[in-house]
Protein backbone atom coordinates (compact mmCIF):
# COMPACT_ATOMS: atom_id res chain seq x y z
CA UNK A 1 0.00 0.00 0.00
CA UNK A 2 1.36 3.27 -1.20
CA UNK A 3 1.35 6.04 1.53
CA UNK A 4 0.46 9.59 0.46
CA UNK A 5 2.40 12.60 1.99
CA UNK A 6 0.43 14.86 4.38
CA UNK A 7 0.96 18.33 4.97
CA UNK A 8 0.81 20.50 8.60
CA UNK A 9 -2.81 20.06 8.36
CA UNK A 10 -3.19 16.39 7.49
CA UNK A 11 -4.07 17.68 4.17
CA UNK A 12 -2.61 15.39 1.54
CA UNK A 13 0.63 17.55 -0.29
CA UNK A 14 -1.13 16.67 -3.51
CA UNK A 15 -4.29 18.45 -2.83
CA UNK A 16 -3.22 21.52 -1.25
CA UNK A 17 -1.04 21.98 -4.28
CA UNK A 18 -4.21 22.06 -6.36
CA UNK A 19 -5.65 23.89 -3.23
CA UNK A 20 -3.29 26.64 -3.86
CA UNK A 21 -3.17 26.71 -7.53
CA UNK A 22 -6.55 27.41 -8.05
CA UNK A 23 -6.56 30.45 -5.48
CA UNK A 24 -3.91 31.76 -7.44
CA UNK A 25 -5.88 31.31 -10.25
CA UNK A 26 -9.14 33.31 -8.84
CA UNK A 27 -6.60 36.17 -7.55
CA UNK A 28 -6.12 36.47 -11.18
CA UNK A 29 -9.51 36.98 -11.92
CA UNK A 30 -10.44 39.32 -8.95
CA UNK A 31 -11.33 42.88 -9.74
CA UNK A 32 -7.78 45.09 -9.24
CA UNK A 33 -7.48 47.59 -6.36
CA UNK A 34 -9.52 51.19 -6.21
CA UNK A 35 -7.74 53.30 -8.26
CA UNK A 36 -6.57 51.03 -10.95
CA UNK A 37 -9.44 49.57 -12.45
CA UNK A 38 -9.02 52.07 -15.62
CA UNK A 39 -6.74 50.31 -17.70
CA UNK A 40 -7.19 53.35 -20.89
CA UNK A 41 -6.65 55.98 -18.08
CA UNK A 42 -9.96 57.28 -19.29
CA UNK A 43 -11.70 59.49 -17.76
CA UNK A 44 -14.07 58.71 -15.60
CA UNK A 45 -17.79 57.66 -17.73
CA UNK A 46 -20.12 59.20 -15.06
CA UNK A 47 -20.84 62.52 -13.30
CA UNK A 48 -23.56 64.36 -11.97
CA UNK A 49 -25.02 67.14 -13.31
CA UNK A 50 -28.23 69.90 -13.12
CA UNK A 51 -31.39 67.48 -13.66
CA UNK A 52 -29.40 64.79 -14.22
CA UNK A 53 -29.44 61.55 -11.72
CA UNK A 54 -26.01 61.43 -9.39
CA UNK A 55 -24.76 58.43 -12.14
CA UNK A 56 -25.28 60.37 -15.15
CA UNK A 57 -23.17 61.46 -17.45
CA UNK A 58 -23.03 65.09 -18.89
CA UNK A 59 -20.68 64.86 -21.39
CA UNK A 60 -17.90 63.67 -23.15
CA UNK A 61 -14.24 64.06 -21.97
CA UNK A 62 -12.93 67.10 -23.67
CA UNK A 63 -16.00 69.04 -24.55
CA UNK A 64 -18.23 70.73 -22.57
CA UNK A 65 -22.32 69.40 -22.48
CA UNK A 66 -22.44 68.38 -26.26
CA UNK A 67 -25.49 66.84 -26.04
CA UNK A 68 -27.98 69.07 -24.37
CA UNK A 69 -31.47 67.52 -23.19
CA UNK A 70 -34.49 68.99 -25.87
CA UNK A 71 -38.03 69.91 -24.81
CA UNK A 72 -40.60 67.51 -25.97
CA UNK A 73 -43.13 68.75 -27.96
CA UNK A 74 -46.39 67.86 -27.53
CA UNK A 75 -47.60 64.00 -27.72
CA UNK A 76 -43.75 62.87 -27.45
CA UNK A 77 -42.68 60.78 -24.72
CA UNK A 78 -39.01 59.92 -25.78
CA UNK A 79 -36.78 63.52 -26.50
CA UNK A 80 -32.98 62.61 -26.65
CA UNK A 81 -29.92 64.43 -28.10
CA UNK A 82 -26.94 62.45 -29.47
CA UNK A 83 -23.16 63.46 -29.99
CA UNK A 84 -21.12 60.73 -31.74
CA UNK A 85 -17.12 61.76 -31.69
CA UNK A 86 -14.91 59.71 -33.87
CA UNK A 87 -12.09 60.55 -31.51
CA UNK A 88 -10.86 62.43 -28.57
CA UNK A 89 -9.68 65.50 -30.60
CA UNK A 90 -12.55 65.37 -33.20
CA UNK A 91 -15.90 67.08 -33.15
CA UNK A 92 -18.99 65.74 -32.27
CA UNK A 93 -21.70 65.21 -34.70
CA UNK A 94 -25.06 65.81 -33.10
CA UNK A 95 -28.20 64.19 -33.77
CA UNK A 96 -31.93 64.09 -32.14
CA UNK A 97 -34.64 61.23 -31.95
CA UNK A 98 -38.07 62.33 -30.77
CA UNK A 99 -40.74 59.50 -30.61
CA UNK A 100 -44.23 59.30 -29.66
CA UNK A 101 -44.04 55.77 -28.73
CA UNK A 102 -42.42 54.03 -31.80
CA UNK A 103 -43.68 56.72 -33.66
CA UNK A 104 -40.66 59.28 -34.69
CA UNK A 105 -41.77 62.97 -35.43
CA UNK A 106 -40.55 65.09 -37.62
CA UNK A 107 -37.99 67.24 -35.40
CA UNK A 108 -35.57 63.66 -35.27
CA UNK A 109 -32.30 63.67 -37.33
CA UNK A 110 -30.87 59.78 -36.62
CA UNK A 111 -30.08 58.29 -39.45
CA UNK A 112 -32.99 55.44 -39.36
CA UNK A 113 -35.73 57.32 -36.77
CA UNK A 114 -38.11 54.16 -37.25
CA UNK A 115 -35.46 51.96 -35.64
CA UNK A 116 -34.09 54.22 -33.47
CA UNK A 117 -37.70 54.60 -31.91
CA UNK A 118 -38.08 50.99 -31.63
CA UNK A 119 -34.94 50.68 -30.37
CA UNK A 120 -35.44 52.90 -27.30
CA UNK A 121 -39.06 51.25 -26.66
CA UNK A 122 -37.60 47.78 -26.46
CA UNK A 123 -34.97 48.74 -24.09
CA UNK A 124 -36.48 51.83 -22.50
CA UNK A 125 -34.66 53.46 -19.74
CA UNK A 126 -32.58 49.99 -18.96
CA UNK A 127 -30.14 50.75 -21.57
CA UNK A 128 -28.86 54.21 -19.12
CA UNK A 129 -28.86 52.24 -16.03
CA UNK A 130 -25.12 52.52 -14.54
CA UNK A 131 -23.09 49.08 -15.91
CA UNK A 132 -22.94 46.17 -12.65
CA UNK A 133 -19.30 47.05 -11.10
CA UNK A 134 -18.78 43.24 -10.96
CA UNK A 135 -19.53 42.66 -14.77
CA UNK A 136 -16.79 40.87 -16.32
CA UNK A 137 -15.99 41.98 -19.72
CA UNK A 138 -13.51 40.75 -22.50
CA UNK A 139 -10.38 42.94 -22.77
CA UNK A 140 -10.80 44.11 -26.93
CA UNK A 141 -10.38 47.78 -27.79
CA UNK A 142 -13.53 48.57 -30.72
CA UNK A 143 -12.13 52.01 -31.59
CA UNK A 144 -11.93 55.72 -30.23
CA UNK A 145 -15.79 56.24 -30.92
CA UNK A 146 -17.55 57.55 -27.84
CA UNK A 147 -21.49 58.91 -27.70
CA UNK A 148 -23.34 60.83 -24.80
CA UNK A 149 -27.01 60.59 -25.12
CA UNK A 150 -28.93 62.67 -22.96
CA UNK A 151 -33.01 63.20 -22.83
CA UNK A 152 -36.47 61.86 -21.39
CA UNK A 153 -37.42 58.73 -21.94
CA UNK A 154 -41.43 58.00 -20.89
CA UNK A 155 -40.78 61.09 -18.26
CA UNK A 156 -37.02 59.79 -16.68
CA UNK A 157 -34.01 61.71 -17.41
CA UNK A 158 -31.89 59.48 -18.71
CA UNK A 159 -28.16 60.07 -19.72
CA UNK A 160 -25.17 57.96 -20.52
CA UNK A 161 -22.11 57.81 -22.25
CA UNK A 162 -21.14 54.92 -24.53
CA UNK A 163 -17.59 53.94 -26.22
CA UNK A 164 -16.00 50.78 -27.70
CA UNK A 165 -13.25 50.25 -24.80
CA UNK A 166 -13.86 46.97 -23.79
CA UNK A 167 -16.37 43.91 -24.71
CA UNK A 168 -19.18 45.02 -22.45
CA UNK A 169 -19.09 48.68 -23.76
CA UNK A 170 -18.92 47.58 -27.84
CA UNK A 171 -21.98 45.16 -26.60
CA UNK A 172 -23.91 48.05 -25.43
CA UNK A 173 -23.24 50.50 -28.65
CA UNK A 174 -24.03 47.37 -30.66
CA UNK A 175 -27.62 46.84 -28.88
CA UNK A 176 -27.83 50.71 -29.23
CA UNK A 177 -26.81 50.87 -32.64
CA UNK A 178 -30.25 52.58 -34.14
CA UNK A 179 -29.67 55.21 -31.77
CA UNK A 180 -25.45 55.17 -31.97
CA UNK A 181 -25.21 54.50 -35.10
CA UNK A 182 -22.51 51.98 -36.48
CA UNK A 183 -19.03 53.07 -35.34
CA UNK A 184 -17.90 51.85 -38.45
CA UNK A 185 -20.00 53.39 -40.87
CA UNK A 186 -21.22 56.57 -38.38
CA UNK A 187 -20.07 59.17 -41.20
CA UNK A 188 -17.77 60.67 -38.61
């Protein structure tokens, strides 16, 4: 009969090997310390603003409020303003949607206002919610694109900015793309 080893504990040396490797494995995979969980040194995606909840956004880095919030006329229930930059030194192009339910009036300037309404009805306000801090996204860079959409949606101010930084953020503009607009093909 073949006698294992045991360790201080009476744990078999085997298993506390495979104990320890897998710890080191999930220390891997653990979120890194305050402070350094900005890998682009971006700045930060969310401040507070006038009318704005505390997680909003009000703009994007570099240029002051470039997507202002619009009044609704009357019988709209969806009023939002989008700024699309190609990248950090370029200009943002500015766009509107205004929906009465799916319905886009006139005043809109998205590419596709049709979609772009349906598009905010199927996700409604969910799509601004402030991202889980314990998501786990895939480390990919999409491109320097960022967005800031701003507006009422059903009566909720609703802002947020979007970019292509990681897998979780290129998932978002791609579920947001009617609104967004394709980074690849946004005219910028």
């Amino acid at each position: 009969m073949k006698r294992s080893s045991t360790g201080r504990y009476g744990v078999p040396a085997a298993s506390a090997l495979l104990i320890l490797t897998g710890a080191a494995l999930l220390a891997g995979c653990a979120s890194p310390p305050s402070g350094t969980d900005n890998p682009t040194n971006a700045p930060p995606a969310a401040t507070s603003g006038p009318g704005l909840p505390p997680s909003a956004s009000t703009g994007l880095p570099g240029s002051p409020n470039p997507a202002p919030a619009i009044s609704l006329p009357a019988g709209a229930d969806i009023g939002l303003s989008i700024a699309v930059k190609a990248g950090p030194e370029d200009p943002a192009k500015a766009t509107t949607l205004i929906c009465n339910g799916s319905s886009p009036l006139p005043e809109s300037s998205v590419s596709d206002p049709a979609a772009a309404c349906a598009a905010v009805q199927k996700f409604g306000s969910a799509i601004f919610s402030p991202t889980a801090p314990n998501r786990q996204c895939t480390m990919q860079y999409g491109g320097p694109q960022t967005a800031q959409v701003t507006g009422t949606v059903k009566g909720q101010a609703v802002a947020k900015s979007f970019s292509l930084t990681d897998g979780c953020e290129i998932s978002d503009w791609n579920s947001f793309a009617a609104v967004l607009g394709s980074p690849a093909d946004s005219g910028l």
